[in-house]
N, C-alpha and C. Protein backbone atom coordinates (compact mmCIF):
# COMPACT_ATOMS: atom_id res chain seq x y z
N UNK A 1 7.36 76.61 135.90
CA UNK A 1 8.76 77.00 135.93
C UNK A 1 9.52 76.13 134.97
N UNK A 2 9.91 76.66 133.97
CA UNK A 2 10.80 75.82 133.15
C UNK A 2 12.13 75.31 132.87
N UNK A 3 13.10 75.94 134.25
CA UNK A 3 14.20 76.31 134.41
C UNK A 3 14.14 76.29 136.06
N UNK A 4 14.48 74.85 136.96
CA UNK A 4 14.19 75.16 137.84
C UNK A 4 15.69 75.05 138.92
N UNK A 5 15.83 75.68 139.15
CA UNK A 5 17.10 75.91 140.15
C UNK A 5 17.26 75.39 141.20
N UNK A 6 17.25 73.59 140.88
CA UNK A 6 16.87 71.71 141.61
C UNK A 6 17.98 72.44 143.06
N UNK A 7 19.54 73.22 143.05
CA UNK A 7 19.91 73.66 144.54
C UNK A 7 18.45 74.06 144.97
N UNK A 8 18.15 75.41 144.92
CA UNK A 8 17.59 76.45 145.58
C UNK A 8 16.01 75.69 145.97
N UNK A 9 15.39 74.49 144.64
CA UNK A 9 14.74 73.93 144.99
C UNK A 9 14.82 72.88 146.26
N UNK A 10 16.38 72.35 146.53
CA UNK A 10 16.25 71.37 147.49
C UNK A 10 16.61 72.12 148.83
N UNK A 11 16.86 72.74 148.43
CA UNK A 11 17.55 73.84 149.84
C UNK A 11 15.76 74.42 150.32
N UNK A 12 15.09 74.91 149.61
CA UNK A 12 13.58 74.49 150.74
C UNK A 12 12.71 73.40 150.69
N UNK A 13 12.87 72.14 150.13
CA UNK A 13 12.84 71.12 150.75
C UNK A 13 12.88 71.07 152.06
N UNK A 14 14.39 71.01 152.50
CA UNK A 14 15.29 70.23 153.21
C UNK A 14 14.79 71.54 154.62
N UNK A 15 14.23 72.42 154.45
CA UNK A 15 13.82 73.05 155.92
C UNK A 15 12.38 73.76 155.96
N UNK A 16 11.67 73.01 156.99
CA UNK A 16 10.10 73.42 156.73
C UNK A 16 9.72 74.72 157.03
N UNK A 17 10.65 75.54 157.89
CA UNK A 17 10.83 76.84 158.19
C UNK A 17 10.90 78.08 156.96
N UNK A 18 12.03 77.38 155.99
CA UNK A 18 11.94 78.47 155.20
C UNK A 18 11.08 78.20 154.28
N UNK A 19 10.23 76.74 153.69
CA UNK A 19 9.27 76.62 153.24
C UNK A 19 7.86 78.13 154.04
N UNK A 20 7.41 77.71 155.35
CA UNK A 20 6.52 78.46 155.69
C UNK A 20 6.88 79.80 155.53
N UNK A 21 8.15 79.96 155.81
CA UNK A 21 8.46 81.94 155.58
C UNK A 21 7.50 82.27 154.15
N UNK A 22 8.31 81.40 153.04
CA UNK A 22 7.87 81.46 151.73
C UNK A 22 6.86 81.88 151.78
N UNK A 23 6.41 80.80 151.78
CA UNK A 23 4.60 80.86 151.17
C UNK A 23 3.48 82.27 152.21
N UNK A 24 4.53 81.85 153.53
CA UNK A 24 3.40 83.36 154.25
C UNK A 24 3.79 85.11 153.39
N UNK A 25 5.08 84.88 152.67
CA UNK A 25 5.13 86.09 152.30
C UNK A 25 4.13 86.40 150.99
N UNK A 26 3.07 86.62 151.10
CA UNK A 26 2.34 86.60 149.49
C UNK A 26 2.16 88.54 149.48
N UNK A 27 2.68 89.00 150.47
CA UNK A 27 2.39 90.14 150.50
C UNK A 27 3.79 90.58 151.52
N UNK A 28 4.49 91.59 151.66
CA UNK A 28 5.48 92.45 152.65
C UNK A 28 5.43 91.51 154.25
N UNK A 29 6.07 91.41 154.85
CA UNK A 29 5.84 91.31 156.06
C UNK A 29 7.15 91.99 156.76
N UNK A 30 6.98 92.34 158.36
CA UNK A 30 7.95 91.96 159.15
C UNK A 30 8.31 90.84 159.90
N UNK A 31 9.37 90.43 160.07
CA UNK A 31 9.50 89.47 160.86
C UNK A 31 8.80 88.97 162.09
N UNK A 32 8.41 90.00 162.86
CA UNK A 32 7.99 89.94 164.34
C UNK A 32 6.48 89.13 163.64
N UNK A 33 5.43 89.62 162.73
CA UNK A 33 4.21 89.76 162.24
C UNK A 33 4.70 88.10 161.19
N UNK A 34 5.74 87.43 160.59
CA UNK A 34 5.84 86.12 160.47
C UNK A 34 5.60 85.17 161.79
N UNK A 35 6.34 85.86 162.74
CA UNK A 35 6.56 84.55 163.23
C UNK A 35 5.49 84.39 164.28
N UNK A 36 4.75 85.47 164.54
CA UNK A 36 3.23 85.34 165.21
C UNK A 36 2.48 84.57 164.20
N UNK A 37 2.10 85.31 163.03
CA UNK A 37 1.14 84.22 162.32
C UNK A 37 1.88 82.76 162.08
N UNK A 38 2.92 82.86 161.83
CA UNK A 38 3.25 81.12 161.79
C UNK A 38 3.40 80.42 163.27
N UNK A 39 3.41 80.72 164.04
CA UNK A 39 3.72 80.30 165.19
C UNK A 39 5.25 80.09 165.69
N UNK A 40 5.97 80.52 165.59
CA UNK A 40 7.00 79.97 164.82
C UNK A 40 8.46 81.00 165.58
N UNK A 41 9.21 80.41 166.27
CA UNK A 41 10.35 81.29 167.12
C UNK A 41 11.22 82.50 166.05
N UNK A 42 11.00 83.54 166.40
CA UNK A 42 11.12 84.83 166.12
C UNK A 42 12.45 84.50 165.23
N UNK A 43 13.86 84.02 166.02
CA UNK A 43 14.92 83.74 165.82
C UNK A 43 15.04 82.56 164.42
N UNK A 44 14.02 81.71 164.87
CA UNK A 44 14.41 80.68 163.47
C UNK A 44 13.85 81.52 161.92
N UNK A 45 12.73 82.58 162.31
CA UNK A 45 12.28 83.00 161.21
C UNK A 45 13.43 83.92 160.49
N UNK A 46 14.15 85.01 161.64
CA UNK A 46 14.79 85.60 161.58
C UNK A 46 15.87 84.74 160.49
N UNK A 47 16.38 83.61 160.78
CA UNK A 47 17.69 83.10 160.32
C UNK A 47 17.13 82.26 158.53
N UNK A 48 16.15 82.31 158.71
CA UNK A 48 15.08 81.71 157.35
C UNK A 48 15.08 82.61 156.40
N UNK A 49 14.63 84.23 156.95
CA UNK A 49 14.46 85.30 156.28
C UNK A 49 16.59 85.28 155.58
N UNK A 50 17.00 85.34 156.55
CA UNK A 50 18.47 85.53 156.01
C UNK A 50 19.57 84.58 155.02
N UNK A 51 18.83 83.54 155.32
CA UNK A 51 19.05 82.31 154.19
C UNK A 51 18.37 82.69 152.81
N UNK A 52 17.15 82.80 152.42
CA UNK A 52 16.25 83.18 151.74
C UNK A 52 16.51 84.23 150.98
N UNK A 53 17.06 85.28 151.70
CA UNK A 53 17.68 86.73 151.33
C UNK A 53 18.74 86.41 150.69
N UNK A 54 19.72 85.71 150.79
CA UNK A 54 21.17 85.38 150.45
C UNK A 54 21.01 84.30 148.89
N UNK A 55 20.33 83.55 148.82
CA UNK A 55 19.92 82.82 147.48
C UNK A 55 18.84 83.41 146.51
N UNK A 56 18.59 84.77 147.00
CA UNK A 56 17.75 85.72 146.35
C UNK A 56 16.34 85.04 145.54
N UNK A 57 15.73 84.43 146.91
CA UNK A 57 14.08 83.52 146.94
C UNK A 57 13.35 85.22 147.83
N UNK A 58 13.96 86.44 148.70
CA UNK A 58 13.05 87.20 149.46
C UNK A 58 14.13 88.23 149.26
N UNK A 59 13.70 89.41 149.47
CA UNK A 59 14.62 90.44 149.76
C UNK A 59 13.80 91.33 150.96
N UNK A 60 15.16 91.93 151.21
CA UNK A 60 14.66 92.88 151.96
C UNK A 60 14.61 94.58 151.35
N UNK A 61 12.98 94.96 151.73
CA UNK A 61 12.38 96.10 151.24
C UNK A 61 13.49 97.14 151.94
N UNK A 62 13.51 97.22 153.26
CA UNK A 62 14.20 98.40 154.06
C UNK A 62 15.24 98.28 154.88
N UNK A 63 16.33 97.81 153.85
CA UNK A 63 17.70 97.04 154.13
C UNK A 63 18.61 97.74 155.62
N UNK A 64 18.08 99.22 155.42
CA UNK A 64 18.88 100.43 156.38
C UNK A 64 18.02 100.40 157.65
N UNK A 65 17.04 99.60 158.06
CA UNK A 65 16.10 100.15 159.16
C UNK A 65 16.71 99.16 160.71
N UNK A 66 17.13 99.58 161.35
CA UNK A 66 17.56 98.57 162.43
C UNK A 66 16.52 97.60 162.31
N UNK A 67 15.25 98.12 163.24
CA UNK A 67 14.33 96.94 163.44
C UNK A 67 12.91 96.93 162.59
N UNK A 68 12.10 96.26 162.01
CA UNK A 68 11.12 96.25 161.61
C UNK A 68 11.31 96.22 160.10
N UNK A 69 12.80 95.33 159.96
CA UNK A 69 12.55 95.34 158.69
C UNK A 69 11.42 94.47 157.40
N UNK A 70 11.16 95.03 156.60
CA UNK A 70 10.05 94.80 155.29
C UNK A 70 10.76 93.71 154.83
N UNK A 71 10.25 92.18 154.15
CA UNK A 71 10.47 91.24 153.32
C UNK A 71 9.20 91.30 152.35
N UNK A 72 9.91 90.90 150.99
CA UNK A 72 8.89 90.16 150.16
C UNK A 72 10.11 89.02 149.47
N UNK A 73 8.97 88.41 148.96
CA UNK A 73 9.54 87.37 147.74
C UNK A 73 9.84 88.42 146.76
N UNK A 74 11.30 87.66 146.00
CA UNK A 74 11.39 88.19 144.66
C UNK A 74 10.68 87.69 143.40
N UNK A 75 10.76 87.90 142.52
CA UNK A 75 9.91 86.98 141.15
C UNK A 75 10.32 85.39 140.77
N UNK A 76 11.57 85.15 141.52
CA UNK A 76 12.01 84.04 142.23
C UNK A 76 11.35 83.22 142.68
N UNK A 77 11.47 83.97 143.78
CA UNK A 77 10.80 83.76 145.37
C UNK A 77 8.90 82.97 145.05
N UNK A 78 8.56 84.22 143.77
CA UNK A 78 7.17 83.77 143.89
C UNK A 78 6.47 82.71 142.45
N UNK A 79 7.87 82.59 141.92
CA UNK A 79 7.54 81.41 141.02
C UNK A 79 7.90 79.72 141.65
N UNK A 80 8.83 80.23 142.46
CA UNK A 80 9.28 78.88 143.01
C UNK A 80 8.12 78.18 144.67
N UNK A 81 7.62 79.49 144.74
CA UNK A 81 6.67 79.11 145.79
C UNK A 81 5.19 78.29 145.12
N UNK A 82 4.38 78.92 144.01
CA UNK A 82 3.74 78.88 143.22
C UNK A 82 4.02 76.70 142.72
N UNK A 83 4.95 76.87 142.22
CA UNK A 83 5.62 75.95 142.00
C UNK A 83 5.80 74.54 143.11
N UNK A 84 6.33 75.60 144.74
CA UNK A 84 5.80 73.90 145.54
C UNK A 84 4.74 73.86 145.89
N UNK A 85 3.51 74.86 145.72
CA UNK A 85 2.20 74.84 146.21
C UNK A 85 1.74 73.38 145.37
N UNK A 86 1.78 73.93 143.73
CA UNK A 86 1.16 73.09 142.69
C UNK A 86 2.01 71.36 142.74
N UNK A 87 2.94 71.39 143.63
CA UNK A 87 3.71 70.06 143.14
C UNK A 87 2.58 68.80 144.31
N UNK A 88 2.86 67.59 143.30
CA UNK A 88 2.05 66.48 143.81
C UNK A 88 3.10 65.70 144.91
């Protein structure tokens, strides 16, 4: 990343939650199906996904669906993840 966006970078730092959202999204998920595989309270994922969404690191696929809505990373999302995988 050559251009790295040090906010958006310290802003998942600073919460290990939306770190794990990150990196579990390498593919679509729903929320309910995050926070089982992470272990991880439905509600904090929920509020991770919506942080994440708002600094445009994930979007949401099916913005109109009450429940079961679709996340992925954006090209964002999956350079900056890429990025804290590789960091020492």
């Amino acid at each position: 990343m050559s251009n790295i966006d040090w906010d958006k970078y310290s802003f998942l730092l600073s919460a290990k939650n939306r770190r794990k959202v990150l990196f579990a999204l390498d593919e679509p998920k729903i929320p309910t199906e995050l926070a089982s595989m992470l272990g991880v309270n439905l509600s904090h994922v929920s509020r991770s996904l919506a942080e994440l969404s708002n600094k445009g690191i994930v979007e949401c696929l099916t913005p109109k669906s009450r429940v079961g809505k679709l996340y992925r990373r954006t090209k964002f999302g999956d350079e900056i993840s890429t990025y804290l995988k590789n960091r020492k």
